[in-house]
C-alpha atoms as a PDB file:
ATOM      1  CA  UNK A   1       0.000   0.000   0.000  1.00  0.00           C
ATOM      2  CA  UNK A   2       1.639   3.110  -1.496  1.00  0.00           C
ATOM      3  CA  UNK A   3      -1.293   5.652   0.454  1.00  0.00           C
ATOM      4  CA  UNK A   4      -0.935   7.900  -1.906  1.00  0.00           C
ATOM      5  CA  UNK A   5      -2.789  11.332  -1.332  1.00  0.00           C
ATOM      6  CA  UNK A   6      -4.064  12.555  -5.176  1.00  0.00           C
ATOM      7  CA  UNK A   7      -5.456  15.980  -5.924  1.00  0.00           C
ATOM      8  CA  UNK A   8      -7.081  17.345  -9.329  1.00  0.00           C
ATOM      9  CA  UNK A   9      -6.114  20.507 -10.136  1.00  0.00           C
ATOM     10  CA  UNK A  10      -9.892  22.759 -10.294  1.00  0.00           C
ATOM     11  CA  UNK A  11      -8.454  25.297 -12.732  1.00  0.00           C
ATOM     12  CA  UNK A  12      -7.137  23.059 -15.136  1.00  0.00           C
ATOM     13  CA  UNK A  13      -9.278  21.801 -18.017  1.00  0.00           C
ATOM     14  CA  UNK A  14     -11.494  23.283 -21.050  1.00  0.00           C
ATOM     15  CA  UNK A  15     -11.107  26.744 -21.362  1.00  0.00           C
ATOM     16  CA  UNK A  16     -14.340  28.619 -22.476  1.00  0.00           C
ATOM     17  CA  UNK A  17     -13.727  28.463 -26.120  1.00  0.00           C
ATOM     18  CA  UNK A  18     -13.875  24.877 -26.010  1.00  0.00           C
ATOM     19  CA  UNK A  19     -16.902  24.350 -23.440  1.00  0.00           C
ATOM     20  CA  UNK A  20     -18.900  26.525 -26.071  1.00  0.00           C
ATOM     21  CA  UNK A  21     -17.689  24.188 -29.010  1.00  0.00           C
ATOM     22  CA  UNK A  22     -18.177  20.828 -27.248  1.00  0.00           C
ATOM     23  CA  UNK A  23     -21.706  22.025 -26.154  1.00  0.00           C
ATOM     24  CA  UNK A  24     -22.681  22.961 -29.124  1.00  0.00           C
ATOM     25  CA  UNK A  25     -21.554  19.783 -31.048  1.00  0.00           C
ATOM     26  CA  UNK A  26     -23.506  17.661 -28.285  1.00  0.00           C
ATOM     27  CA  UNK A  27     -26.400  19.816 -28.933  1.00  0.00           C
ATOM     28  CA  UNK A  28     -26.466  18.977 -32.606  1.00  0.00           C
ATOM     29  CA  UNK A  29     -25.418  15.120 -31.681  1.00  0.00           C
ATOM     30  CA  UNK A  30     -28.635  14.642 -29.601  1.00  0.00           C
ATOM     31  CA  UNK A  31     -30.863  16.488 -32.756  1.00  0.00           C
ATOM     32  CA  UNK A  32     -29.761  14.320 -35.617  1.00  0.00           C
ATOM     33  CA  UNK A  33     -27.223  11.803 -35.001  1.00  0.00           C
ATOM     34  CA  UNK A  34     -24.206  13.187 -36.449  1.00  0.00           C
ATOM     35  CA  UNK A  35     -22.258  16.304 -37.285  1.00  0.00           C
ATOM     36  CA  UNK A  36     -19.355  17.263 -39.328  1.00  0.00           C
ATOM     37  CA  UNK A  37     -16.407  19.198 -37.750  1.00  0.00           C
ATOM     38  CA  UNK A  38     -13.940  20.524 -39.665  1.00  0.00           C
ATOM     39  CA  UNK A  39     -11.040  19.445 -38.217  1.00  0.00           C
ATOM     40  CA  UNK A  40     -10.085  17.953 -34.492  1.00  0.00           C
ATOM     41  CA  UNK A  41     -12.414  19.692 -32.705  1.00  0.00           C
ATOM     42  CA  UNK A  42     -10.169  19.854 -29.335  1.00  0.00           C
ATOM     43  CA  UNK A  43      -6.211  18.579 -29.183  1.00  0.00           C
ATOM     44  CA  UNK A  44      -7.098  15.430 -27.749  1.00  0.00           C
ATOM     45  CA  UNK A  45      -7.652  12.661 -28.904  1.00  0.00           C
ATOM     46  CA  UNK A  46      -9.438  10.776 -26.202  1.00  0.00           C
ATOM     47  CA  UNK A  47     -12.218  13.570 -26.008  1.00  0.00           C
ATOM     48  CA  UNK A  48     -12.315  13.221 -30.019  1.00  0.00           C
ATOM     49  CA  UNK A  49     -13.058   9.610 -29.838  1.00  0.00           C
ATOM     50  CA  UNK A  50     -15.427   9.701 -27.251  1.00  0.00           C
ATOM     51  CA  UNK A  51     -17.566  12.476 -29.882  1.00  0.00           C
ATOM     52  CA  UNK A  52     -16.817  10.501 -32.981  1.00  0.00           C
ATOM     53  CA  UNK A  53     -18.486   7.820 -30.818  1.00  0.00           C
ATOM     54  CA  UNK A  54     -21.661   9.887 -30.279  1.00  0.00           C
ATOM     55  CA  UNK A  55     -21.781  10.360 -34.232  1.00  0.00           C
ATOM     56  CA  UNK A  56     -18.979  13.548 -34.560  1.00  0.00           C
ATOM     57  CA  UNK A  57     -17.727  13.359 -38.076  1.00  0.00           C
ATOM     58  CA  UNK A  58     -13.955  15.106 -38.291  1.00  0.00           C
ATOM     59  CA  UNK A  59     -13.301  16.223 -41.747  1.00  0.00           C
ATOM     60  CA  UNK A  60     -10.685  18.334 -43.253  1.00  0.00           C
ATOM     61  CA  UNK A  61     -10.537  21.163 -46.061  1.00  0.00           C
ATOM     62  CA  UNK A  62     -10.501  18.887 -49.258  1.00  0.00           C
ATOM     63  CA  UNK A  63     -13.250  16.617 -47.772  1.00  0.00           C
ATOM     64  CA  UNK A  64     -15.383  20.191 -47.392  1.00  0.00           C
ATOM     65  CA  UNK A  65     -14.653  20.980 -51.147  1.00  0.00           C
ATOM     66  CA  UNK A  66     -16.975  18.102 -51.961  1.00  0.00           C
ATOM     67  CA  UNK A  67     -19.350  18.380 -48.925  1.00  0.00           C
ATOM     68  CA  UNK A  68     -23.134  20.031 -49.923  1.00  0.00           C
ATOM     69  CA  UNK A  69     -26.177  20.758 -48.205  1.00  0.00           C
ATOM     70  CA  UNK A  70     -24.815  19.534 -44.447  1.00  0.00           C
ATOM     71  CA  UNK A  71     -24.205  20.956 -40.959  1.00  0.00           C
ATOM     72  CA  UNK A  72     -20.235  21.845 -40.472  1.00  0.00           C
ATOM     73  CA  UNK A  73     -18.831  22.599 -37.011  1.00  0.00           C
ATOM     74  CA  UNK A  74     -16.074  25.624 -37.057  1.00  0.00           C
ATOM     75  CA  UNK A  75     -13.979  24.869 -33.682  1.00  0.00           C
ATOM     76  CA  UNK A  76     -12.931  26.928 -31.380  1.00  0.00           C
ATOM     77  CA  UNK A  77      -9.322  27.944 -33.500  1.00  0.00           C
ATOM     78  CA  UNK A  78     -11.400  29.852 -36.165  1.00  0.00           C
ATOM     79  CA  UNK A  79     -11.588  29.576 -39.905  1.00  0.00           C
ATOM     80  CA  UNK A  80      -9.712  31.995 -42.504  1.00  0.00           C
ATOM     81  CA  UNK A  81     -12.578  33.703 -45.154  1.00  0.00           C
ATOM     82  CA  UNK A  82     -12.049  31.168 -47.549  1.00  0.00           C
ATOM     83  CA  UNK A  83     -14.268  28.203 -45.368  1.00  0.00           C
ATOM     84  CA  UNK A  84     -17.093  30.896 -45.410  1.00  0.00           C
ATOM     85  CA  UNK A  85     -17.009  31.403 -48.930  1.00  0.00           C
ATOM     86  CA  UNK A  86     -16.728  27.616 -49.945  1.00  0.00           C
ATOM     87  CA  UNK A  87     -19.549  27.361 -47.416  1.00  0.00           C
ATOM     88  CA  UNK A  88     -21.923  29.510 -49.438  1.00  0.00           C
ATOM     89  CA  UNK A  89     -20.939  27.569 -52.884  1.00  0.00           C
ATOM     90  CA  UNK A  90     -21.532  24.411 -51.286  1.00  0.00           C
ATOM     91  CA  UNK A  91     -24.648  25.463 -49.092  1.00  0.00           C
ATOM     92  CA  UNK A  92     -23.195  24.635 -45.869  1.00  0.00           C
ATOM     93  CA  UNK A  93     -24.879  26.022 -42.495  1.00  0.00           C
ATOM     94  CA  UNK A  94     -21.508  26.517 -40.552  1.00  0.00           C
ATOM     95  CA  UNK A  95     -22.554  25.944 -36.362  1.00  0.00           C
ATOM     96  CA  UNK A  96     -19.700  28.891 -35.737  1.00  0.00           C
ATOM     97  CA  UNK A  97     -18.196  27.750 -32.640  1.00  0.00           C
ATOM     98  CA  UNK A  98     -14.980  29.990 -33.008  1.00  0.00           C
ATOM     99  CA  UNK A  99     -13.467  31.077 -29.570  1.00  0.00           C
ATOM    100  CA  UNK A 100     -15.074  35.122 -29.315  1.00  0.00           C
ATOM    101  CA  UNK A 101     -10.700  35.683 -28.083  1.00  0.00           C
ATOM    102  CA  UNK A 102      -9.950  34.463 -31.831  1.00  0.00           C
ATOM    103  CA  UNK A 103     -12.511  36.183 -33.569  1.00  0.00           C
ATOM    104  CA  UNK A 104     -11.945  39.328 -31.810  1.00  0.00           C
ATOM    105  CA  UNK A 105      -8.538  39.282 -32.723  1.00  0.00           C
ATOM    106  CA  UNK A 106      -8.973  38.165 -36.348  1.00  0.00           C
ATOM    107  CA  UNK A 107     -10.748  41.046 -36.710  1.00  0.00           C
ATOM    108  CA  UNK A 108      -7.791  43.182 -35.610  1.00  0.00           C
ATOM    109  CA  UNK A 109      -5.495  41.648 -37.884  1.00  0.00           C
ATOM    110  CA  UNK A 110      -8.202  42.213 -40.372  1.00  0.00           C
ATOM    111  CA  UNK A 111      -8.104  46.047 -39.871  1.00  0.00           C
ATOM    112  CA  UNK A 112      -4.230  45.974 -39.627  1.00  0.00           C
ATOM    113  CA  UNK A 113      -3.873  44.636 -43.386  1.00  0.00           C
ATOM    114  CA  UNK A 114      -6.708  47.350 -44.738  1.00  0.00           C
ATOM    115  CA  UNK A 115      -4.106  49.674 -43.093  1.00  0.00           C
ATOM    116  CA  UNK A 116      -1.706  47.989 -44.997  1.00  0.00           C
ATOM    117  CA  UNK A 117       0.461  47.710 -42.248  1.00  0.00           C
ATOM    118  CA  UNK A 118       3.926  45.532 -41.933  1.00  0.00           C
ATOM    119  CA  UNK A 119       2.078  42.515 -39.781  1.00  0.00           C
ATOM    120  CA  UNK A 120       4.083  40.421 -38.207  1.00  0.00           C
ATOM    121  CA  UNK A 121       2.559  37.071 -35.953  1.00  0.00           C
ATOM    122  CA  UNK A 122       4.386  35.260 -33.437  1.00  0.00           C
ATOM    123  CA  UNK A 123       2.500  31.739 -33.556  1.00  0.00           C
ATOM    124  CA  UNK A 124       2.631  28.192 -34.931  1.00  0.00           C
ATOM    125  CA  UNK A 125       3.677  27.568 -37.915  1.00  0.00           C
ATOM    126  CA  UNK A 126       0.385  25.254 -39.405  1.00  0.00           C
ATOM    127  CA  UNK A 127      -1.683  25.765 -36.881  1.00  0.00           C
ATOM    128  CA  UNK A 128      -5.013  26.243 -36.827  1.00  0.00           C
ATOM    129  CA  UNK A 129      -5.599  29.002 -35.489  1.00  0.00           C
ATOM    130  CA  UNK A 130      -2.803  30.338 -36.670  1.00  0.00           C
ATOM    131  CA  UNK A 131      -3.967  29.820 -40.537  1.00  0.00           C
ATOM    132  CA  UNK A 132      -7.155  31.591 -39.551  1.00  0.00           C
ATOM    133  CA  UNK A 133      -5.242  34.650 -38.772  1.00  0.00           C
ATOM    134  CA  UNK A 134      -2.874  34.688 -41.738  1.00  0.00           C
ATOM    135  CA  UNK A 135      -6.372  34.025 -43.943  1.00  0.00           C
ATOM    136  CA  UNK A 136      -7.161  37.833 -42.902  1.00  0.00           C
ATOM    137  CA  UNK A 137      -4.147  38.455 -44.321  1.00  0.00           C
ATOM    138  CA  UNK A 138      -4.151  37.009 -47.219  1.00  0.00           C
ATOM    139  CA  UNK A 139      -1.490  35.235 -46.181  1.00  0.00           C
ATOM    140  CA  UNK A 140       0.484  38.084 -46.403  1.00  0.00           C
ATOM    141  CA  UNK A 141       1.451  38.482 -43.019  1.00  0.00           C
ATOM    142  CA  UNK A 142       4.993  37.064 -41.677  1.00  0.00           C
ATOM    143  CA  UNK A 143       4.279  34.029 -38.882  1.00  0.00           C
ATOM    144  CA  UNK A 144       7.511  33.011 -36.932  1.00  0.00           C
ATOM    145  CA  UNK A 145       7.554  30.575 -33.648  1.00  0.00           C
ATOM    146  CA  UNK A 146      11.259  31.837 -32.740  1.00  0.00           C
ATOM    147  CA  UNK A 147      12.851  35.081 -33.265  1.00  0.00           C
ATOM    148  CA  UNK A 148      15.757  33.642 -34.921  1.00  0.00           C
ATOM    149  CA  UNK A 149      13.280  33.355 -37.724  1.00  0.00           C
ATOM    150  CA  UNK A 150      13.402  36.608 -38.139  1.00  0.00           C
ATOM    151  CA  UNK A 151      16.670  38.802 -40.062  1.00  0.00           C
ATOM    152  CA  UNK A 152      16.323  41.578 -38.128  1.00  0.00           C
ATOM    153  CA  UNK A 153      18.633  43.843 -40.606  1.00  0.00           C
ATOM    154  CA  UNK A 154      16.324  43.630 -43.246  1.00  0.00           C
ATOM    155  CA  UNK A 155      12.925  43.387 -41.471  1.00  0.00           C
ATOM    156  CA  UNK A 156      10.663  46.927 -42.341  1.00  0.00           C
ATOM    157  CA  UNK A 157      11.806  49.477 -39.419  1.00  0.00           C
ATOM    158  CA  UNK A 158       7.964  49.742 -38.437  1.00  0.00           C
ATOM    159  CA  UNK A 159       5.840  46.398 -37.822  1.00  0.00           C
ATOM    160  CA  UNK A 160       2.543  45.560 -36.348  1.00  0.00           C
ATOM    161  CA  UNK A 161       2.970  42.384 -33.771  1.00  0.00           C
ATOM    162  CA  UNK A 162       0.422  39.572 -32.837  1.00  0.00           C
ATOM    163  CA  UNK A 163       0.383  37.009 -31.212  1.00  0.00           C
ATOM    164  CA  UNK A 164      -1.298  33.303 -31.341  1.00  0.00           C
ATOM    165  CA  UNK A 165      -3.625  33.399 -28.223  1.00  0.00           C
ATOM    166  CA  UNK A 166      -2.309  30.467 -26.831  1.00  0.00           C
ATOM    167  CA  UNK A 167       1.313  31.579 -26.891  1.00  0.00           C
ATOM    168  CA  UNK A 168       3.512  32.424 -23.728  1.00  0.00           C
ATOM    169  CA  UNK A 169       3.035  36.189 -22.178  1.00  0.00           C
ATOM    170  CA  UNK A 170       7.033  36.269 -21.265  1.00  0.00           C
ATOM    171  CA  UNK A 171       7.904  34.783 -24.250  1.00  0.00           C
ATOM    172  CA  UNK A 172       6.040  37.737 -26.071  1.00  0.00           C
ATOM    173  CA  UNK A 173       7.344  40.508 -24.503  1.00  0.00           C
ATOM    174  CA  UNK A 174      10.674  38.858 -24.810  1.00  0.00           C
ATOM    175  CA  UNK A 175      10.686  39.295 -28.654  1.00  0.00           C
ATOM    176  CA  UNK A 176       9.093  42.627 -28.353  1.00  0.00           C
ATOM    177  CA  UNK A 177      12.287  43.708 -26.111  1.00  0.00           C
ATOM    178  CA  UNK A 178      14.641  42.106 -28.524  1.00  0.00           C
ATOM    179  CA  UNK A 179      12.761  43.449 -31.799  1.00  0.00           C
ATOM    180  CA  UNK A 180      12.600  47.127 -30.511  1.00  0.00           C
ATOM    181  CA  UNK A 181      16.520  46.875 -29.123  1.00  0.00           C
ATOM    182  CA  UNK A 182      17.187  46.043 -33.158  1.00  0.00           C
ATOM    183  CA  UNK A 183      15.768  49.482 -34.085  1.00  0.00           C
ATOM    184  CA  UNK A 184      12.370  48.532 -35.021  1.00  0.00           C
ATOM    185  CA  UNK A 185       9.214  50.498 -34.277  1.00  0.00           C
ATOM    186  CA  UNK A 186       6.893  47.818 -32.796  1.00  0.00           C
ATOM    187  CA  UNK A 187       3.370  48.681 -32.698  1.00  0.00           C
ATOM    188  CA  UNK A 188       2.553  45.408 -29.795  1.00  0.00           C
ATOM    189  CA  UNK A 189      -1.319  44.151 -29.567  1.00  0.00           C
ATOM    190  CA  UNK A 190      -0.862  41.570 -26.916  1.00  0.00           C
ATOM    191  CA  UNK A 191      -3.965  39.560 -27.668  1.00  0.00           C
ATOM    192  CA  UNK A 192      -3.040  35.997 -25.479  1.00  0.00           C
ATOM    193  CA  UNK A 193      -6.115  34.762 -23.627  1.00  0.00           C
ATOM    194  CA  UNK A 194      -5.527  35.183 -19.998  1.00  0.00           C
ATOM    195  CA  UNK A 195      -7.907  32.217 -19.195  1.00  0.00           C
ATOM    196  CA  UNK A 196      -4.571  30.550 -21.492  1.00  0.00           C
ATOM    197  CA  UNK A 197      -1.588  32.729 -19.936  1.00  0.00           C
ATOM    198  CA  UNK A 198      -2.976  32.681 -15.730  1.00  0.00           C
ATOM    199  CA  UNK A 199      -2.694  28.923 -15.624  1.00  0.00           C
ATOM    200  CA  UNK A 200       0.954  29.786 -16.428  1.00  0.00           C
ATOM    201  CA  UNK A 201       1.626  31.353 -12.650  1.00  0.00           C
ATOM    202  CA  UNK A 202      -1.384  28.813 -11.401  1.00  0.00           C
ATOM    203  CA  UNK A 203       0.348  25.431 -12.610  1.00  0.00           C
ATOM    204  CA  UNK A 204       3.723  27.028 -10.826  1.00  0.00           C
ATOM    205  CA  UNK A 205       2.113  27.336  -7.501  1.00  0.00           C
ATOM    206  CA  UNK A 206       0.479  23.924  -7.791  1.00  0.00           C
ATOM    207  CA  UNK A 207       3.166  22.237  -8.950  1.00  0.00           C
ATOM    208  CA  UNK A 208       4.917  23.191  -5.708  1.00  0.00           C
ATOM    209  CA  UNK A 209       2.468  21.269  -3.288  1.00  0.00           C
ATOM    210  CA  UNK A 210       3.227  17.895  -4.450  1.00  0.00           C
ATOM    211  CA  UNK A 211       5.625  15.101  -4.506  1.00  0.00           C
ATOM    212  CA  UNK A 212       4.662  14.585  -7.933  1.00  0.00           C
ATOM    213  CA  UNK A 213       3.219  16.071 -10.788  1.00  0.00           C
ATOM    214  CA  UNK A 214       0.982  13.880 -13.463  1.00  0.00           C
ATOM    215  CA  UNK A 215       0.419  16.407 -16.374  1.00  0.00           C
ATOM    216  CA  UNK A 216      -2.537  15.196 -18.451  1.00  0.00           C
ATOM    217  CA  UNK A 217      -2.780  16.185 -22.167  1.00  0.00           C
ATOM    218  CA  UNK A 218      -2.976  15.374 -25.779  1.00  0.00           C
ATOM    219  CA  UNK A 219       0.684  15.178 -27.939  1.00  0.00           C
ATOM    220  CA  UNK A 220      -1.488  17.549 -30.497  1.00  0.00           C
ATOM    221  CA  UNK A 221      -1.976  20.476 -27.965  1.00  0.00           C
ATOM    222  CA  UNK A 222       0.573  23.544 -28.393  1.00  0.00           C
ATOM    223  CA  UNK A 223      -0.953  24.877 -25.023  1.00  0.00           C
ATOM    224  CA  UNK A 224      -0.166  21.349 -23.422  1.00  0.00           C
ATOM    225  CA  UNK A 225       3.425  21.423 -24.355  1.00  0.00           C
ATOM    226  CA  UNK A 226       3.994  25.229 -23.308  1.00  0.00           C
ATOM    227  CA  UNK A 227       2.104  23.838 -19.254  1.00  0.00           C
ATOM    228  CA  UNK A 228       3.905  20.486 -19.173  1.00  0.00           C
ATOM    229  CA  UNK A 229       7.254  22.679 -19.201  1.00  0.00           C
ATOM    230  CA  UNK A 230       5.992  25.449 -17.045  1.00  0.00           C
ATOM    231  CA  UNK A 231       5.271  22.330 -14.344  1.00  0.00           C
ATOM    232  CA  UNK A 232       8.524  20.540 -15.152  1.00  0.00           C
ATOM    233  CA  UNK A 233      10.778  23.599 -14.567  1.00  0.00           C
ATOM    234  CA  UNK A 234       8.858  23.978 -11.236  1.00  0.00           C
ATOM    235  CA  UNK A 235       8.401  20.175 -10.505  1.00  0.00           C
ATOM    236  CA  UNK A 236      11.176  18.027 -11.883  1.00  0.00           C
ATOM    237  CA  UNK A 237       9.279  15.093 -10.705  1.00  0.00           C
ATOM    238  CA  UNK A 238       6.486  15.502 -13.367  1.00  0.00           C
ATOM    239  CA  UNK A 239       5.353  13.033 -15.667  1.00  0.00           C
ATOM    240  CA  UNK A 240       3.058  13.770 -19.517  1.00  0.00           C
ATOM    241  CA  UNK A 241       0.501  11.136 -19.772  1.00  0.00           C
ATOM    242  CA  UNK A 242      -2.069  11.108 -22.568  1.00  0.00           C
ATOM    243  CA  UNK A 243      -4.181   8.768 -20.966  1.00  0.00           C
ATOM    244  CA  UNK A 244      -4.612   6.755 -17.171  1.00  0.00           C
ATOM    245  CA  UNK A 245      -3.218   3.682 -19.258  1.00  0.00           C
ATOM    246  CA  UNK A 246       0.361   5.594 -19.411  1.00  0.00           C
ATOM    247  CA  UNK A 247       0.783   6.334 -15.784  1.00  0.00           C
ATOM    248  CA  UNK A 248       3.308   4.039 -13.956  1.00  0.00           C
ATOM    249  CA  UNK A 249       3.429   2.776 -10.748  1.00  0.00           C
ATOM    250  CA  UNK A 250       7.249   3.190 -10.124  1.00  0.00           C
ATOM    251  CA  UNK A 251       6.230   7.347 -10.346  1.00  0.00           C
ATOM    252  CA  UNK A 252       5.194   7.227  -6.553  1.00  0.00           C
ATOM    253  CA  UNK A 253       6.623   6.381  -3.267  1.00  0.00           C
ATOM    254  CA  UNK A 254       4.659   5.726  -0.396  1.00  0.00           C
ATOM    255  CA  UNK A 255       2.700   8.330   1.071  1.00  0.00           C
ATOM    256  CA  UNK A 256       3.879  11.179  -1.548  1.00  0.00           C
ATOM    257  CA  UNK A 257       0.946  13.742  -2.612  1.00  0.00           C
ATOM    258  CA  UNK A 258       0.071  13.556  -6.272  1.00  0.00           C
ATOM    259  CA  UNK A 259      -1.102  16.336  -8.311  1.00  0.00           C
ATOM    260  CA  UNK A 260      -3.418  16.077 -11.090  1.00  0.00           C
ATOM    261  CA  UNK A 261      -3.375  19.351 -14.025  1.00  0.00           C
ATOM    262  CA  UNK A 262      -3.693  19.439 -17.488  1.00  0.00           C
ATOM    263  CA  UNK A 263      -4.320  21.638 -20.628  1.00  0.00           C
ATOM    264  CA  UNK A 264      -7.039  23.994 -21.911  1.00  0.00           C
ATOM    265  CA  UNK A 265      -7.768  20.819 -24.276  1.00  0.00           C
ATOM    266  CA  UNK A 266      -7.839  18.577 -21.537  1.00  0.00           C
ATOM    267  CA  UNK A 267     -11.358  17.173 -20.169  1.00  0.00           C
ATOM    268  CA  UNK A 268     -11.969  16.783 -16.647  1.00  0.00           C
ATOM    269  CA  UNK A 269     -13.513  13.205 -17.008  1.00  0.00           C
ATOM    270  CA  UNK A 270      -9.894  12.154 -18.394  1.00  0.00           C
ATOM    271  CA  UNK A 271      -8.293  13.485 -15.060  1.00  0.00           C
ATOM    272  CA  UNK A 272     -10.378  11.672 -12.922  1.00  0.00           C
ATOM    273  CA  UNK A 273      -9.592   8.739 -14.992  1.00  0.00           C
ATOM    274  CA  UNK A 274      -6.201   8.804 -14.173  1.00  0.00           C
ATOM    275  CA  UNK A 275      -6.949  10.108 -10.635  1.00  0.00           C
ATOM    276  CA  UNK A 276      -8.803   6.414 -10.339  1.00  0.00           C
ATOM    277  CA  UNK A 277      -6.143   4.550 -11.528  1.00  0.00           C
ATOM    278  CA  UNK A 278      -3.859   6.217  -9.478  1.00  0.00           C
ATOM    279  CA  UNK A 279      -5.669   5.416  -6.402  1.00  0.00           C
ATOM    280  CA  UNK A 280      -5.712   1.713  -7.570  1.00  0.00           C
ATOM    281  CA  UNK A 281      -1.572   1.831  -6.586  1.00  0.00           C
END
């Protein structure tokens, strides 16, 4: 008997944007059976299968070019203007479930490029939410996930920054430091959810109460990756599991505490999955 003490973490979880979208899929699920989202509709895949059991249908943008006269899901990440206008040639009713954080700041980035301003986005190269963005754009806009992307000799001497919303605050203002130290005139819109970037200082201050840390999230999730680090820095004794299959027993001594956290993709059913198997130690 290892009597191990385990605790869930209450802030970690589905952020709002992904509530709404889940919600509104079941909704639809319950009506008629089935639904097509375009695209993983959360980084994870055990929440995915557990909708494409209840009748979710993921599809991606070539399976929508020969999609007519159905429902399509938009997730949380947001869609570039080109799914709308397919969606009117094809007579799709889109159930917009796009995070009101990404649309408000697609619409930003929107009014930037009718300024024709120099826009520069510090995100993910590929994903979703970051194609959404550069779709305002026109693709236009320069995306970079490092600065050393960047030549900072020949960059234009006055830019307009974004960022992802999902991206690290002190990571942010790092490249804005850097980036106006090089001479350039950086007009900064720091549009990162806080519901995203206050689980940052939150996972630190949990991570401290325990013996060890089980950090529950899908491979998929950018925002997992950024929180599993933020809790390994603070914890080294913390371990990424995708699911309670993955957790080993030879992670606990007897009578450590055990904290349970995840991602903003992460369901709360999974962690008390791998809360129960924990307790079965």
């Amino acid at each position: 008997m290892k009597n191990l003490r385990v605790h869930i973490d209450q802030h970690s979880g589905f952020c709002f944007g992904v509530v709404y979208a889940i919600e509104m899929a079941e909704e639809i699920l319950d009506e008629q059976g089935y639904l097509y989202c375009l695209g993983d509709i959360v980084h994870n895949d055990e929440e995915v299968n557990r909708l494409t059991a209840k009748g979710l249908r993921i599809i991606n943008h070539e399976d929508l070019y020969g999609l007519k006269d159905e429902k399509v899901l938009i997730r949380a990440h947001g869609e570039p203007p080109s799914t709308y206008e397919l969606s009117i040639k094809n007579n799709l009713t889109l159930i917009d479930a796009s995070c009101p954080v990404v649309l408000k700041l697609q619409n930003r980035i929107k009014n930037s490029f009718d300024k024709e301003e120099h826009i520069y986005i510090y995100g993910k190269h590929g994903h979703a939410e970051v194609i959404g963005l550069l779709g305002q754009t026109n693709n236009k806009a320069v995306v970079f996930q490092d600065i050393q992307e960047l030549d900072l000799q020949t960059m234009p001497k006055n830019i307009t920054l974004y960022s992802q919303t999902t991206k690290s605050t002190d990571k942010f203002y790092e490249i804005n430091t850097i980036l106006k130290e090089n001479g350039i005139a950086v007009n900064t819109n720091d549009t990162i959810c806080r519901q995203v970037s206050n689980r940052d200082k939150e996972l630190r201050d949990f991570a401290d109460k325990f013996d060890v840390i089980i950090f529950v999230s899908g491979t998929k999730s950018s925002n997992g990756k950024v929180l599993y680090n933020v809790c390994k820095e603070r914890n080294p004794n913390t371990h990424f599991v995708s699911n309670s299959a993955q957790v080993q027993d030879s992670w606990f001594g007897p009578g450590q505490s055990v904290g349970i956290c995840g991602a903003t993709s992460t369901p709360m059913w999974l962690m008390e999955e791998v809360k129960a198997r924990i307790e079965t130690f």
